[in-house]
Structure formats: C-alpha cells, structure tokens
Protein backbone atom coordinates (compact mmCIF):
# COMPACT_ATOMS: atom_id res chain seq x y z
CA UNK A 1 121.81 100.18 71.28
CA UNK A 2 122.38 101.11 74.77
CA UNK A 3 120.10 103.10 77.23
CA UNK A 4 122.39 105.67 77.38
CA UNK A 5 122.60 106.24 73.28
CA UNK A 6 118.47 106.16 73.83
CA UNK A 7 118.39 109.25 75.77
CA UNK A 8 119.27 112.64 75.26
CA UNK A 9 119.16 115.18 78.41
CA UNK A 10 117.95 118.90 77.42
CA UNK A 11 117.25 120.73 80.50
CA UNK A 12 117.95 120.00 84.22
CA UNK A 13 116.16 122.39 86.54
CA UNK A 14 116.48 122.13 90.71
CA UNK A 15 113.19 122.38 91.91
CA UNK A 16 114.21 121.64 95.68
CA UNK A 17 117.87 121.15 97.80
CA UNK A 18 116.67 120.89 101.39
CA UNK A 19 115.83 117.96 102.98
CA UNK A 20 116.83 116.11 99.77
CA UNK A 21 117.57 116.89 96.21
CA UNK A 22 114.33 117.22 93.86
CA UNK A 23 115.32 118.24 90.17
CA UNK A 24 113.34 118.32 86.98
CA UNK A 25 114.58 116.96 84.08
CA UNK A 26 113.36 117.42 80.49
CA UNK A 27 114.88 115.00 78.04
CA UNK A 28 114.55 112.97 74.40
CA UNK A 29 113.66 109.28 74.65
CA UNK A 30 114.15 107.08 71.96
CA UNK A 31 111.62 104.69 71.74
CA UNK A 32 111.38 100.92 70.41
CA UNK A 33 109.97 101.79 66.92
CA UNK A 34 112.91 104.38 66.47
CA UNK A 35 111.09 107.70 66.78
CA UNK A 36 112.08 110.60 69.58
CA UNK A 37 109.85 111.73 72.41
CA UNK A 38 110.70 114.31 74.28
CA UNK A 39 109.80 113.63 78.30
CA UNK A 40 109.77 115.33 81.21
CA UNK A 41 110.43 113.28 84.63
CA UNK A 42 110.64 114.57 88.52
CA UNK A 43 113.98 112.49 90.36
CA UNK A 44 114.17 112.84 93.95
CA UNK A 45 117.95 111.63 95.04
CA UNK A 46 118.68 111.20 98.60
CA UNK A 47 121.49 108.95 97.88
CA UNK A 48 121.78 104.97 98.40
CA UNK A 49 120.85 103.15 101.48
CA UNK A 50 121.19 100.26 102.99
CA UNK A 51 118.95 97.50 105.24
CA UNK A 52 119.60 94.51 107.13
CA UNK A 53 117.88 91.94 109.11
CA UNK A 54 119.07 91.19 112.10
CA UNK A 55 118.27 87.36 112.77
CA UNK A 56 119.45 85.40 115.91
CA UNK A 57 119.42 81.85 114.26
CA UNK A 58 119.03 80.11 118.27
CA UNK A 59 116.33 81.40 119.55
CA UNK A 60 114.67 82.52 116.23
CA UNK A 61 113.92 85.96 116.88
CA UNK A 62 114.27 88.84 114.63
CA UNK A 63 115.06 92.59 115.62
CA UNK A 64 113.14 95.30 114.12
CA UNK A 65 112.78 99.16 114.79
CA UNK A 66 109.68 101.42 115.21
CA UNK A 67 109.76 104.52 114.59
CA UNK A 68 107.53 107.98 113.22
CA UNK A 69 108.05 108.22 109.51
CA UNK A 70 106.36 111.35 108.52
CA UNK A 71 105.43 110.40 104.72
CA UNK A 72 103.34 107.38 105.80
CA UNK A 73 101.56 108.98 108.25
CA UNK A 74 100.39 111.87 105.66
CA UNK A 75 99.75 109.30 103.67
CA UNK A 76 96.90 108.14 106.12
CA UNK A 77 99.44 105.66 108.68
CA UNK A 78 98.65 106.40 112.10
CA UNK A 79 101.10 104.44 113.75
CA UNK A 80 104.94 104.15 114.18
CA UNK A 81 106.00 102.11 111.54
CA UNK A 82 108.24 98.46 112.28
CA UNK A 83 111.07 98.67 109.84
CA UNK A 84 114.43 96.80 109.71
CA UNK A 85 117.90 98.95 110.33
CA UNK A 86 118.68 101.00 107.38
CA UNK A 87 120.52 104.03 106.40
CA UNK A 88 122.17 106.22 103.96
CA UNK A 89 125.21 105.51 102.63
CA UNK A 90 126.66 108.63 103.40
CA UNK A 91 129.79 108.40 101.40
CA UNK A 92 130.78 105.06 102.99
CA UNK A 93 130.52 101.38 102.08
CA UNK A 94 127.18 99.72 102.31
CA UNK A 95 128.81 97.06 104.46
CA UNK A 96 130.51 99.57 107.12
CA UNK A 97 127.30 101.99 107.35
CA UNK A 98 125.00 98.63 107.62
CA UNK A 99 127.12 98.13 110.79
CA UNK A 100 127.06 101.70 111.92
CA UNK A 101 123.46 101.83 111.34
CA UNK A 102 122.73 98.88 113.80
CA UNK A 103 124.52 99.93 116.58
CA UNK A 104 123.14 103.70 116.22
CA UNK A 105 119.75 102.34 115.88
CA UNK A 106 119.59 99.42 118.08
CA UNK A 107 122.68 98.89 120.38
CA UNK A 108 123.62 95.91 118.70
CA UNK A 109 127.00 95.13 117.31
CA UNK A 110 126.46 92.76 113.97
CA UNK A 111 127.89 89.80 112.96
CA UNK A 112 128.18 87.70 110.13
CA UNK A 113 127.21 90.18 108.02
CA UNK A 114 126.24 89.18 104.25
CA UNK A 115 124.51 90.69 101.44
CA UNK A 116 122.00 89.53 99.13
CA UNK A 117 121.11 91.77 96.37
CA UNK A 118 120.50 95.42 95.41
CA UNK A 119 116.91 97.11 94.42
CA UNK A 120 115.19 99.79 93.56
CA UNK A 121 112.50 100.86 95.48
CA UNK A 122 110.14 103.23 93.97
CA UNK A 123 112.30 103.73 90.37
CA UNK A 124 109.66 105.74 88.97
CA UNK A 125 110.88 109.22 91.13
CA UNK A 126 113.17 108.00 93.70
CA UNK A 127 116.67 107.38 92.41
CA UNK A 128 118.16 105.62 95.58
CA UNK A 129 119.16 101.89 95.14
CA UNK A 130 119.04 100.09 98.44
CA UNK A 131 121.55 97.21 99.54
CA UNK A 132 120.03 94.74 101.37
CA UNK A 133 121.96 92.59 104.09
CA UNK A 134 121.50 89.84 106.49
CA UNK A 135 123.38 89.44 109.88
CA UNK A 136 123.08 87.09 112.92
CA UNK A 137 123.29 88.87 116.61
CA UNK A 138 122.66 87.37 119.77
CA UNK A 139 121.53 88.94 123.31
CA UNK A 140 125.48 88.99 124.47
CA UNK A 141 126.24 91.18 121.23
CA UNK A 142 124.16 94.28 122.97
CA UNK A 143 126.90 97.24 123.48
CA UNK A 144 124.48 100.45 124.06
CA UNK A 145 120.94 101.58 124.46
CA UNK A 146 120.20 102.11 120.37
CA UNK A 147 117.45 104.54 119.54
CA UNK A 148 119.00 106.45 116.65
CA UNK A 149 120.66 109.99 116.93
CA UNK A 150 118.50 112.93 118.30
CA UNK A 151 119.91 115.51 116.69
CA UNK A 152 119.06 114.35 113.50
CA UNK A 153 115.39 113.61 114.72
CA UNK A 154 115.56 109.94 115.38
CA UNK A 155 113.72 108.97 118.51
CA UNK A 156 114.00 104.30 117.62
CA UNK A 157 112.35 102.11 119.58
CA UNK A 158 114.18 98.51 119.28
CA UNK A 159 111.38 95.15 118.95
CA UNK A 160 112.54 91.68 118.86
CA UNK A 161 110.20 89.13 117.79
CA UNK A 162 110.12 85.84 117.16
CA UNK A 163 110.27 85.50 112.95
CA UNK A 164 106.99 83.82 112.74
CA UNK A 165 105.17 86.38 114.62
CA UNK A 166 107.31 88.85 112.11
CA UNK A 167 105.72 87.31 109.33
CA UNK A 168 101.95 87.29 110.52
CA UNK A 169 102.36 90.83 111.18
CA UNK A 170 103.20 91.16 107.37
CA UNK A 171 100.00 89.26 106.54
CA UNK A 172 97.27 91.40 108.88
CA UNK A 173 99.33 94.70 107.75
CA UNK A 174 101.19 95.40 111.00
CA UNK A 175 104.32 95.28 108.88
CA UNK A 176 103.83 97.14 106.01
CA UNK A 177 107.44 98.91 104.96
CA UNK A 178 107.77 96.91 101.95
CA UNK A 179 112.27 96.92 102.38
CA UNK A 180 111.25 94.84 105.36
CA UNK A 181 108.65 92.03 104.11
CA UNK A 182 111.47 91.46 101.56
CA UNK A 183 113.75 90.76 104.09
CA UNK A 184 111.34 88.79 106.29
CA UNK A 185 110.55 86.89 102.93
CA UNK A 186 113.76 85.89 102.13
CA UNK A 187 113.86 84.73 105.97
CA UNK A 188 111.41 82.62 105.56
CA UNK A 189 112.50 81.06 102.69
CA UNK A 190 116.09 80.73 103.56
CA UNK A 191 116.90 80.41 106.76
C-alpha cells in the first residue's frame, strides 16, 4: 500500500500567505496495524531551494556568505550567520538558479557545477526540499561585487576560507547552518 492510499485529506485551512505560505491541514492517517487516525499537521511551503559550495580545488579555499537571518537570531543567535549560496527555486531549474544565486550573492560566476543529492531539511513543518550542488571557482572567475539584492533585503557579505579552517569553525559552533556542515562534510570527505 502506498503513502498516498494511507492518507486521506479532510480540511485544508490557510492560516498565513505573506512572507510564505502557512496552511493547516486536518487529515486521516492510516497506520501500520490498519486502524485510522485522524491528524492535524501545520506545513509551511516556501518552495524548493537550492545550495552549493563553492570550492577552489588550487588553493583550497572555500567561499561562504554571512549574512542576518532573522529566525536564528530570535532563536537566541547573535551573530550573522556563515552559510553557503542558496536560493529559491523560483520557478527555474535548480542548476540555472544555483548559478544565478552565486553571482547575485557573491560576484562569482560558477563552474563545473554538479549535484549531489536532494534533502529535506526540517520535514516535520517545512515542506521545501533543498538541492545541494558543488562547483569549483577560482579568483579570475570574479565578475561583480556580490552581496545579494537590496530590494529584497539582502545586505551578503562574501568570506573565503581555507576548507580546514571551514571545518573547525563547524566544530567550536562558528558554523552552525546545518545545509552548510553538510556540504563542508562531504568536502572533507570527497575532495
């Protein structure tokens, strides 16, 4: 039996459509021992994203953003948080926003883009599934200043580290945007 014959939707309800879309959904769940319970979950869908790390495979340095994220620092983060590029999809291709996203954000054009898998990040509310890239750039490949788009409240400072101080910021907590340790994981494991 598939998921979808497991669960029957009864009521949709929009709780929020500002920033993002925040519904309500009441529905039947059909559990393992064959009985119906009837759940009720909170979805917020702000559509699917993708990340990349940007990795410059001769000197071994890594380029990261910083930037004010307004959930963490409610959340007790006092700090602007160092995050790889990422976007929305926006309606396009995760490969042709990934290189959008780079050059808005950090000046950068991409190469040798390729991606590695697909997660969900926080599938217990958040719907978005998040495509996760790698690319190699160099310090010719810079074709603007970066810093994100204003108008839409972006204000991106551009970092560049060497990938072993990258990944003892991960371990005393100065890199703590989890999209990010995966990708500085996988670095270290595979290239």
């Amino acid at each position: 039996m598939s998921i979808s014959e497991r669960v029957r939707i009864e009521a949709v309800e929009v709780l929020s459509h500002d920033w993002y879309l925040l519904k309500k959904t009441t529905f039947h769940y059909r559990r393992r021992d064959g009985g119906w319970q009837t759940q009720s979950r909170e979805t917020y869908d702000r559509g699917n994203g993708a990340v990349i790390l940007l990795f410059d495979p001769q000197r071994r340095t890594v380029l990261l953003t910083r930037q004010f994220r307004f959930p963490a620092f409610v959340n007790g983060y006092d700090d602007l948080l160092i995050e790889a590029p990422a976007g929305l999809l926006d309606g396009a291709s995760p490969q042709q926003r990934i290189r959008e996203e780079v050059e808005e954000e950090t000046g950068y054009r991409v190469h040798d883009v390729h991606q590695l898998f697909e997660a969900f990040m926080s599938p217990g509310s958040v719907t978005e599934k998040l495509h996760f890239f790698v690319g190699t750039y160099s310090e010719n490949d810079r074709i603007g200043d970066g810093g994100g788009i204003a108008e839409e409240g972006e204000d991106i400072e551009r970092l560049e580290l060497p990938l072993d101080e990258a990944l003892r910021m991960v371990e005393t907590g100065a890199i703590c945007d989890a999209k990010t340790i995966m990708l500085l994981q996988h670095a270290a494991l595979r290239l």
